[in-house]
C-alpha atoms as a PDB file:
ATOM      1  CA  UNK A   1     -59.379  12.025 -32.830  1.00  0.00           C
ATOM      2  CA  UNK A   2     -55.956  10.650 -33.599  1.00  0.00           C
ATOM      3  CA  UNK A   3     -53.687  11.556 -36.358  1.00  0.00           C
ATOM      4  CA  UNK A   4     -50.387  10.767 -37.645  1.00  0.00           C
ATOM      5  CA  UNK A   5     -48.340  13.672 -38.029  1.00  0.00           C
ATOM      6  CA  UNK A   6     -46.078  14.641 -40.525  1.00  0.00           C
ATOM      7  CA  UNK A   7     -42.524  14.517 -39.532  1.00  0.00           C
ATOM      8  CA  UNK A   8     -42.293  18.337 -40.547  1.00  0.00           C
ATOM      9  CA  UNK A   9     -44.858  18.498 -37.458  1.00  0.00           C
ATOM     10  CA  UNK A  10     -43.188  15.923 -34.652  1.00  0.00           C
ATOM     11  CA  UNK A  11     -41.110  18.684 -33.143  1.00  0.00           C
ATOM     12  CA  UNK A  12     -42.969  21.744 -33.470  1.00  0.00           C
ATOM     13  CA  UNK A  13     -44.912  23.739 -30.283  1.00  0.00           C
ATOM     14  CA  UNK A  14     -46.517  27.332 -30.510  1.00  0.00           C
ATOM     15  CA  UNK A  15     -49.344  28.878 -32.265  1.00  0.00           C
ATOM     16  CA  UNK A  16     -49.703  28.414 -36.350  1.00  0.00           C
ATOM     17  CA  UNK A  17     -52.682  30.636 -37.678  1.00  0.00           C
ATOM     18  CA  UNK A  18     -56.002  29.117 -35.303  1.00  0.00           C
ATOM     19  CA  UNK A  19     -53.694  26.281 -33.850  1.00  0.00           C
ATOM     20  CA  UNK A  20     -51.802  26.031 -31.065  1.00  0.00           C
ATOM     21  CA  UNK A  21     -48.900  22.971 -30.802  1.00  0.00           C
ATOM     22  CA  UNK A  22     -47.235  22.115 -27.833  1.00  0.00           C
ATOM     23  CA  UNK A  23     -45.823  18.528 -26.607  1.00  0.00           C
ATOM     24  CA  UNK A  24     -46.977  16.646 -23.390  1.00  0.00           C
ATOM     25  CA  UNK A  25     -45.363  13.936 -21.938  1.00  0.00           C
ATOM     26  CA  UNK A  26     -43.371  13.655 -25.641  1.00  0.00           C
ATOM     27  CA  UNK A  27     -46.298  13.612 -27.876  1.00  0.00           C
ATOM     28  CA  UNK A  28     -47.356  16.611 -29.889  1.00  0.00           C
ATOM     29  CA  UNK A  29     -51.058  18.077 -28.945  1.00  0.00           C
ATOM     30  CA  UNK A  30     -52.605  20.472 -31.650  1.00  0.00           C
ATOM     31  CA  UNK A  31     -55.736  22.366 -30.087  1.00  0.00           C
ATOM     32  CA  UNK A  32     -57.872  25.377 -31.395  1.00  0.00           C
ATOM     33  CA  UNK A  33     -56.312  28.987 -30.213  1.00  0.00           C
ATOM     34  CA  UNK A  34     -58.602  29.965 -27.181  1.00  0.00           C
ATOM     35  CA  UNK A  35     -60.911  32.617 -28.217  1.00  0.00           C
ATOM     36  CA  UNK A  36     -61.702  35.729 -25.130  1.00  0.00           C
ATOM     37  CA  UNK A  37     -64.423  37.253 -25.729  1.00  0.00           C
ATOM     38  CA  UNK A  38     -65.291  38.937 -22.160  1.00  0.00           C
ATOM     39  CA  UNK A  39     -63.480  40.649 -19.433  1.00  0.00           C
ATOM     40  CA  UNK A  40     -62.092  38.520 -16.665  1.00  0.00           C
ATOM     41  CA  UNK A  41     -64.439  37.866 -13.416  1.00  0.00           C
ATOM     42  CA  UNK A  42     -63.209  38.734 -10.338  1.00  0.00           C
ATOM     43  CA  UNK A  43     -62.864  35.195  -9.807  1.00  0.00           C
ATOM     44  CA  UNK A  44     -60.339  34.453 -12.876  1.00  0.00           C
ATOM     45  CA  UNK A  45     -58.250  37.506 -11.998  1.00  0.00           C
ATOM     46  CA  UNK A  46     -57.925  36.180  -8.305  1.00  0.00           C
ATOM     47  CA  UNK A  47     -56.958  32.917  -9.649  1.00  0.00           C
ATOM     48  CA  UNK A  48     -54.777  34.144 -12.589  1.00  0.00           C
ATOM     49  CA  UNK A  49     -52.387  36.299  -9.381  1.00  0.00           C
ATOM     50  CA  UNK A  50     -52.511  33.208  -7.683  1.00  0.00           C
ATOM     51  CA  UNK A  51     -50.903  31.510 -10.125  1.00  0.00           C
ATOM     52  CA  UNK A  52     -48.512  34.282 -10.420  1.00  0.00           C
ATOM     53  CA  UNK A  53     -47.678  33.591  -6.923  1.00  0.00           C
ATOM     54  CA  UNK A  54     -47.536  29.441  -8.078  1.00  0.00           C
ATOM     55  CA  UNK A  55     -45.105  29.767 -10.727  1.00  0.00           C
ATOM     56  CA  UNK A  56     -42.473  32.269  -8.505  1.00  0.00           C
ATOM     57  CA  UNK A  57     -42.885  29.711  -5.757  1.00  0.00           C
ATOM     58  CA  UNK A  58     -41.612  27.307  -8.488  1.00  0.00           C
ATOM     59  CA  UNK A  59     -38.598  29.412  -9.441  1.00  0.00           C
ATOM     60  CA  UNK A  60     -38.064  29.654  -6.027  1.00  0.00           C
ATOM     61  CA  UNK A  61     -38.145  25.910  -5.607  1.00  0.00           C
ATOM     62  CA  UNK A  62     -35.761  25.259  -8.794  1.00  0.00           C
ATOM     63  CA  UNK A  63     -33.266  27.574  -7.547  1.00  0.00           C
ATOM     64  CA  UNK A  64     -32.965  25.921  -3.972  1.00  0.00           C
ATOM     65  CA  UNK A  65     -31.101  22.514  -5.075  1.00  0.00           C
ATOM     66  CA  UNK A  66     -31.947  20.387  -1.801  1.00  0.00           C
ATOM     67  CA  UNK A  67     -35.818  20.911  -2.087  1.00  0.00           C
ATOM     68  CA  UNK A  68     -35.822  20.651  -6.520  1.00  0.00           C
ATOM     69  CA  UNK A  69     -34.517  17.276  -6.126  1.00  0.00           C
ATOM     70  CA  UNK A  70     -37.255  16.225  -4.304  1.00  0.00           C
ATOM     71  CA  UNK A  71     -39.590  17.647  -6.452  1.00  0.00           C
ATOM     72  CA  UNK A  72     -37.458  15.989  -9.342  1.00  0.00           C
ATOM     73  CA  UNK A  73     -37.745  12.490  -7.724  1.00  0.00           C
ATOM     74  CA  UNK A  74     -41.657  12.508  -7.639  1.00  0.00           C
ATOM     75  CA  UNK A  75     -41.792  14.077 -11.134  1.00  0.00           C
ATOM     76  CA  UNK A  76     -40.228  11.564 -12.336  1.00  0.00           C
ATOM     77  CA  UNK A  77     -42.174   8.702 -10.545  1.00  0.00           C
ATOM     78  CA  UNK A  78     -45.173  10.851 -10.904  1.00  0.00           C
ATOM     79  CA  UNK A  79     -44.326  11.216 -15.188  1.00  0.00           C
ATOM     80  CA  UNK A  80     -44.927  14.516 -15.143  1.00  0.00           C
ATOM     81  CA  UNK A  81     -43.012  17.801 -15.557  1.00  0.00           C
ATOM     82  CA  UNK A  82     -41.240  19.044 -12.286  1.00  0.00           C
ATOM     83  CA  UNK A  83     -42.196  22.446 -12.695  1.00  0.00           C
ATOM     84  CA  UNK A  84     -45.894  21.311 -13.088  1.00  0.00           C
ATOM     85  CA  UNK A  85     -45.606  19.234  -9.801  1.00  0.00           C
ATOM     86  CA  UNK A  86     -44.131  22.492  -8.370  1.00  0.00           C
ATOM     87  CA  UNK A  87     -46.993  24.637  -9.204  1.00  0.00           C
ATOM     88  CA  UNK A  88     -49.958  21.940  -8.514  1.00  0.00           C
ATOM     89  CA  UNK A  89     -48.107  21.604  -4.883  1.00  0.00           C
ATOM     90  CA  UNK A  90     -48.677  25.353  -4.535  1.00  0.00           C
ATOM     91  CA  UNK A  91     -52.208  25.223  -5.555  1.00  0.00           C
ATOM     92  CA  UNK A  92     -53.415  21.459  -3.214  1.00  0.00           C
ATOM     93  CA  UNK A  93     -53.302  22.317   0.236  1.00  0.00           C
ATOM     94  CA  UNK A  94     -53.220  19.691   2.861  1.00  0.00           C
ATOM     95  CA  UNK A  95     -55.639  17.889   4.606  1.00  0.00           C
ATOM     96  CA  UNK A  96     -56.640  16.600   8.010  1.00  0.00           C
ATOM     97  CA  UNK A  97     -59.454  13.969   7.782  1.00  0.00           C
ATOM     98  CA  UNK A  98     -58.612  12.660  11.491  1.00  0.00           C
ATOM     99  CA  UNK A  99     -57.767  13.401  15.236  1.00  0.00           C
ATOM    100  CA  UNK A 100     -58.335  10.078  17.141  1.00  0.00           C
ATOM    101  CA  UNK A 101     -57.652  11.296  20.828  1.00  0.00           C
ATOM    102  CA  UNK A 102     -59.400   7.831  22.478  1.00  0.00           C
ATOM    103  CA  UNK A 103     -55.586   6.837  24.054  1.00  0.00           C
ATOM    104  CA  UNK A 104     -55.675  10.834  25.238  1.00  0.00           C
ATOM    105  CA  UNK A 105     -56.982  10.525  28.380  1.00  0.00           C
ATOM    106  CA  UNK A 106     -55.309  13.827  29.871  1.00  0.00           C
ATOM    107  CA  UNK A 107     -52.094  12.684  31.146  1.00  0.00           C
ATOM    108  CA  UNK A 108     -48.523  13.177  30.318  1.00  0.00           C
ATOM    109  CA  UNK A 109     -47.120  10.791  27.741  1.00  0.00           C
ATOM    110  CA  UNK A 110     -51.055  10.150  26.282  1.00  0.00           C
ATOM    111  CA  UNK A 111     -50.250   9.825  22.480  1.00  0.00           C
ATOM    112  CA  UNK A 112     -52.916  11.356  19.738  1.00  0.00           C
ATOM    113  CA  UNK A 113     -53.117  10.007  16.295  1.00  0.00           C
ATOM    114  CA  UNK A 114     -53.497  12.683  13.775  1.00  0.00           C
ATOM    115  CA  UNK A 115     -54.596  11.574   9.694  1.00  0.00           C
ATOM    116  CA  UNK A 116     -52.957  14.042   6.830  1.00  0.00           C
ATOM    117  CA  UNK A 117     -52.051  13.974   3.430  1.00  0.00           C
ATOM    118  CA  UNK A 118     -51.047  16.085   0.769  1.00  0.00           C
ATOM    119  CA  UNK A 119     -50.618  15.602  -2.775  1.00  0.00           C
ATOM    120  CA  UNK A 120     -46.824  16.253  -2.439  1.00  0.00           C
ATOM    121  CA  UNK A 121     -45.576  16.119   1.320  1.00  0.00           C
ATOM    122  CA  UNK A 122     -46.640  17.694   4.555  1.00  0.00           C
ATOM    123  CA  UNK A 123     -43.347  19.795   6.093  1.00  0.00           C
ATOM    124  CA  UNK A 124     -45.110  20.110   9.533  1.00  0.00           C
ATOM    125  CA  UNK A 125     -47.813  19.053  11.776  1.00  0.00           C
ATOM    126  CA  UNK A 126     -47.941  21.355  14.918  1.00  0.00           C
ATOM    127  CA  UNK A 127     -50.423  20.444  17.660  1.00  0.00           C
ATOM    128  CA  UNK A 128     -51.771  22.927  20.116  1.00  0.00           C
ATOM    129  CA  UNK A 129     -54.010  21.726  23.649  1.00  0.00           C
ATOM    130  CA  UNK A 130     -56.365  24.770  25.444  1.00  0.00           C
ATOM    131  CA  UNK A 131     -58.655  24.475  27.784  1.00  0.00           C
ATOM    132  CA  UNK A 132     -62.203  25.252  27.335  1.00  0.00           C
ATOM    133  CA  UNK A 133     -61.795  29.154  27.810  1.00  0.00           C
ATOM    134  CA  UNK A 134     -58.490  29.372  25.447  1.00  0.00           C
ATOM    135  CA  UNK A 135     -55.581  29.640  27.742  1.00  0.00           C
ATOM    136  CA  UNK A 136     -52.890  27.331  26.162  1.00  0.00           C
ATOM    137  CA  UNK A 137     -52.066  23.629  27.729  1.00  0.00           C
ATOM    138  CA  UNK A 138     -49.089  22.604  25.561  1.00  0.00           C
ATOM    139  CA  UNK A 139     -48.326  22.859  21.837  1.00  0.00           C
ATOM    140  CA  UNK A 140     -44.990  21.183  19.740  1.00  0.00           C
ATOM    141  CA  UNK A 141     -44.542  19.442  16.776  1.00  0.00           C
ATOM    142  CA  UNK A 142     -46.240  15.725  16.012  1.00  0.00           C
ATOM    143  CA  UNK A 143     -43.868  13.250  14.148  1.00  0.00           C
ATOM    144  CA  UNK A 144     -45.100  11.436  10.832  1.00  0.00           C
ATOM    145  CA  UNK A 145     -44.225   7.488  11.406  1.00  0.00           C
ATOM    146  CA  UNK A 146     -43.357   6.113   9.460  1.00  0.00           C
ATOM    147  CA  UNK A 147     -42.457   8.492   7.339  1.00  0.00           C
ATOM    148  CA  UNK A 148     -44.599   9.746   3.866  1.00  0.00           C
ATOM    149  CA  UNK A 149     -47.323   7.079   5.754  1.00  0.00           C
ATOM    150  CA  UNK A 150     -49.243  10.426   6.532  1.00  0.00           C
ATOM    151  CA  UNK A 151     -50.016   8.944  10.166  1.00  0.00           C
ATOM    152  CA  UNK A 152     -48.477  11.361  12.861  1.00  0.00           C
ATOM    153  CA  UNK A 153     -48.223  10.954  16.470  1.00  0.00           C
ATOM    154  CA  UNK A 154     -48.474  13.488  19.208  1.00  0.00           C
ATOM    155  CA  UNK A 155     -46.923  12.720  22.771  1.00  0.00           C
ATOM    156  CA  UNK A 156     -48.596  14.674  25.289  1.00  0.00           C
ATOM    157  CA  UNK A 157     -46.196  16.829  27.511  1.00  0.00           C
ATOM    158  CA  UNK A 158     -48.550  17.979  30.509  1.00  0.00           C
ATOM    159  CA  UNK A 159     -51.219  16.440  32.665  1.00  0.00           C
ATOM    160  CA  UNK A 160     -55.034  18.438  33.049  1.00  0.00           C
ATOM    161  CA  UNK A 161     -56.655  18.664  35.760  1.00  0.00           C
ATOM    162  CA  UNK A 162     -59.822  16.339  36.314  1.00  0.00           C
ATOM    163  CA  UNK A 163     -62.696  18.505  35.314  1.00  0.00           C
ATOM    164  CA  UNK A 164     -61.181  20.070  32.191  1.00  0.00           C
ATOM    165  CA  UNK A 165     -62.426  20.468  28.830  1.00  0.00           C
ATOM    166  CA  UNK A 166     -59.969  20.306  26.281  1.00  0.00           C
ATOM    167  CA  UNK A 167     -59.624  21.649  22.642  1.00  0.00           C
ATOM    168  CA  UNK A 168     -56.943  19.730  20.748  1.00  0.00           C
ATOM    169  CA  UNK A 169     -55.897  21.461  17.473  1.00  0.00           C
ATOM    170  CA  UNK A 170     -53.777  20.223  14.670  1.00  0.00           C
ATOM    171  CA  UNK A 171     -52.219  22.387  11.789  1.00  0.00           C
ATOM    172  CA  UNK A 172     -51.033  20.550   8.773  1.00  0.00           C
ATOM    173  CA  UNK A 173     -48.749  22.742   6.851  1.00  0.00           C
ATOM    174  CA  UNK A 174     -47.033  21.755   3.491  1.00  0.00           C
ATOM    175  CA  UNK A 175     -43.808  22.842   1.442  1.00  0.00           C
ATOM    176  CA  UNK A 176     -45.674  25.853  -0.485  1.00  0.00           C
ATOM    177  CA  UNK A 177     -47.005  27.200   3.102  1.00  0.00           C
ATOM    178  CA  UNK A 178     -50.786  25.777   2.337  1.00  0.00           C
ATOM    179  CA  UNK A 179     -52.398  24.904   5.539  1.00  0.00           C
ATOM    180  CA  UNK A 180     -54.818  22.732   6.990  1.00  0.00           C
ATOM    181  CA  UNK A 181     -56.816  23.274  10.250  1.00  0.00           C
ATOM    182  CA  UNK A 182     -58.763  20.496  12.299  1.00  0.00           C
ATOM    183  CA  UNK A 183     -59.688  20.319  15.484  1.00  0.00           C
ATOM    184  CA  UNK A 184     -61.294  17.983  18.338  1.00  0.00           C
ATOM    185  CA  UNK A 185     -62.690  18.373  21.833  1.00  0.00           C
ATOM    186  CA  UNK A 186     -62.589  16.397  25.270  1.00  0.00           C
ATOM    187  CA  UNK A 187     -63.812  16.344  28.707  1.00  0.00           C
ATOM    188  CA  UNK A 188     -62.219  14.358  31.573  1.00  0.00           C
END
């Protein structure tokens, strides 16, 4: 329900008997004082340290000027509160939805096409090549272009042997530290 305020009202935030005030986005929202009536699951007390760690990574973040004013830019585009991107970054961890390796074909200079996206940005993408029993190929860094497209491209450095089975795994990993794991497999 809508309501017209008084003016007394228009500025006000914080609790007032069963009411609690606060302003989003520049309007004034007036709910009903949450009521606990049981002890905290397991579950809520994980998430409620979690978000502990959310809101120091966002004090971290305001304190470091190079990395707020990135998170300022979106905010702003995004009309939202920085420190609120800040924390919801924390909490959204990247994702991978694709490794296309049809142009990898084993040989050096074969590029794979890796698909991620995260609700902020992704800081890295590090690719890693074993064979089928685990002993490392190759492994560096894929390169987002263009960049914020969330398409990356991996250059292969070394050439397998005919024969080989191949495990090709990507690691998405965003500002906060969250991480995303996908991998795909190949026989030439």
């Amino acid at each position: 329900m809508k309501a017209k305020l008084h003016p007394m009202f228009e500025q006000v935030s914080g609790q007032m008997g069963e009411m609690v005030y606060r302003v989003v986005r520049g309007k004034v929202v007036i709910s009903r004082k949450p009521v606990i009536k049981a002890e905290p699951t397991q579950g809520q007390l994980e998430h409620r340290e979690r978000f502990k760690q959310a809101v120091a990574y966002g004090k971290a973040v305001m304190s470091a000027e190079d990395s707020r004013e990135l998170y300022e830019a979106a905010a702003k585009e995004r009309d939202m509160p920085v420190f609120a991107l800040m924390v919801a970054d924390y909490f959204n961890a990247p994702s991978i939805s694709k490794i296309d390796l049809s142009a990898y074909d084993g040989h050096a200079g074969n590029i794979i096409h890796i698909t991620a996206s995260d609700d902020f940005s992704i800081a890295s993408l590090h690719v890693s090549i074993t064979n089928d029993q685990g002993n490392p190929i190759e492994d560096a860094e894929a390169v987002e272009t263009p960049s914020g497209s969330g398409n990356w491209v991996y250059t292969a450095n070394a050439s397998v042997t005919p024969g080989t089975s191949v495990n090709v795994q990507a690691v998405a990993t965003d500002r906060p530290g969250g991480t995303a794991v996908a991998s795909e497999s190949k026989s030439f």
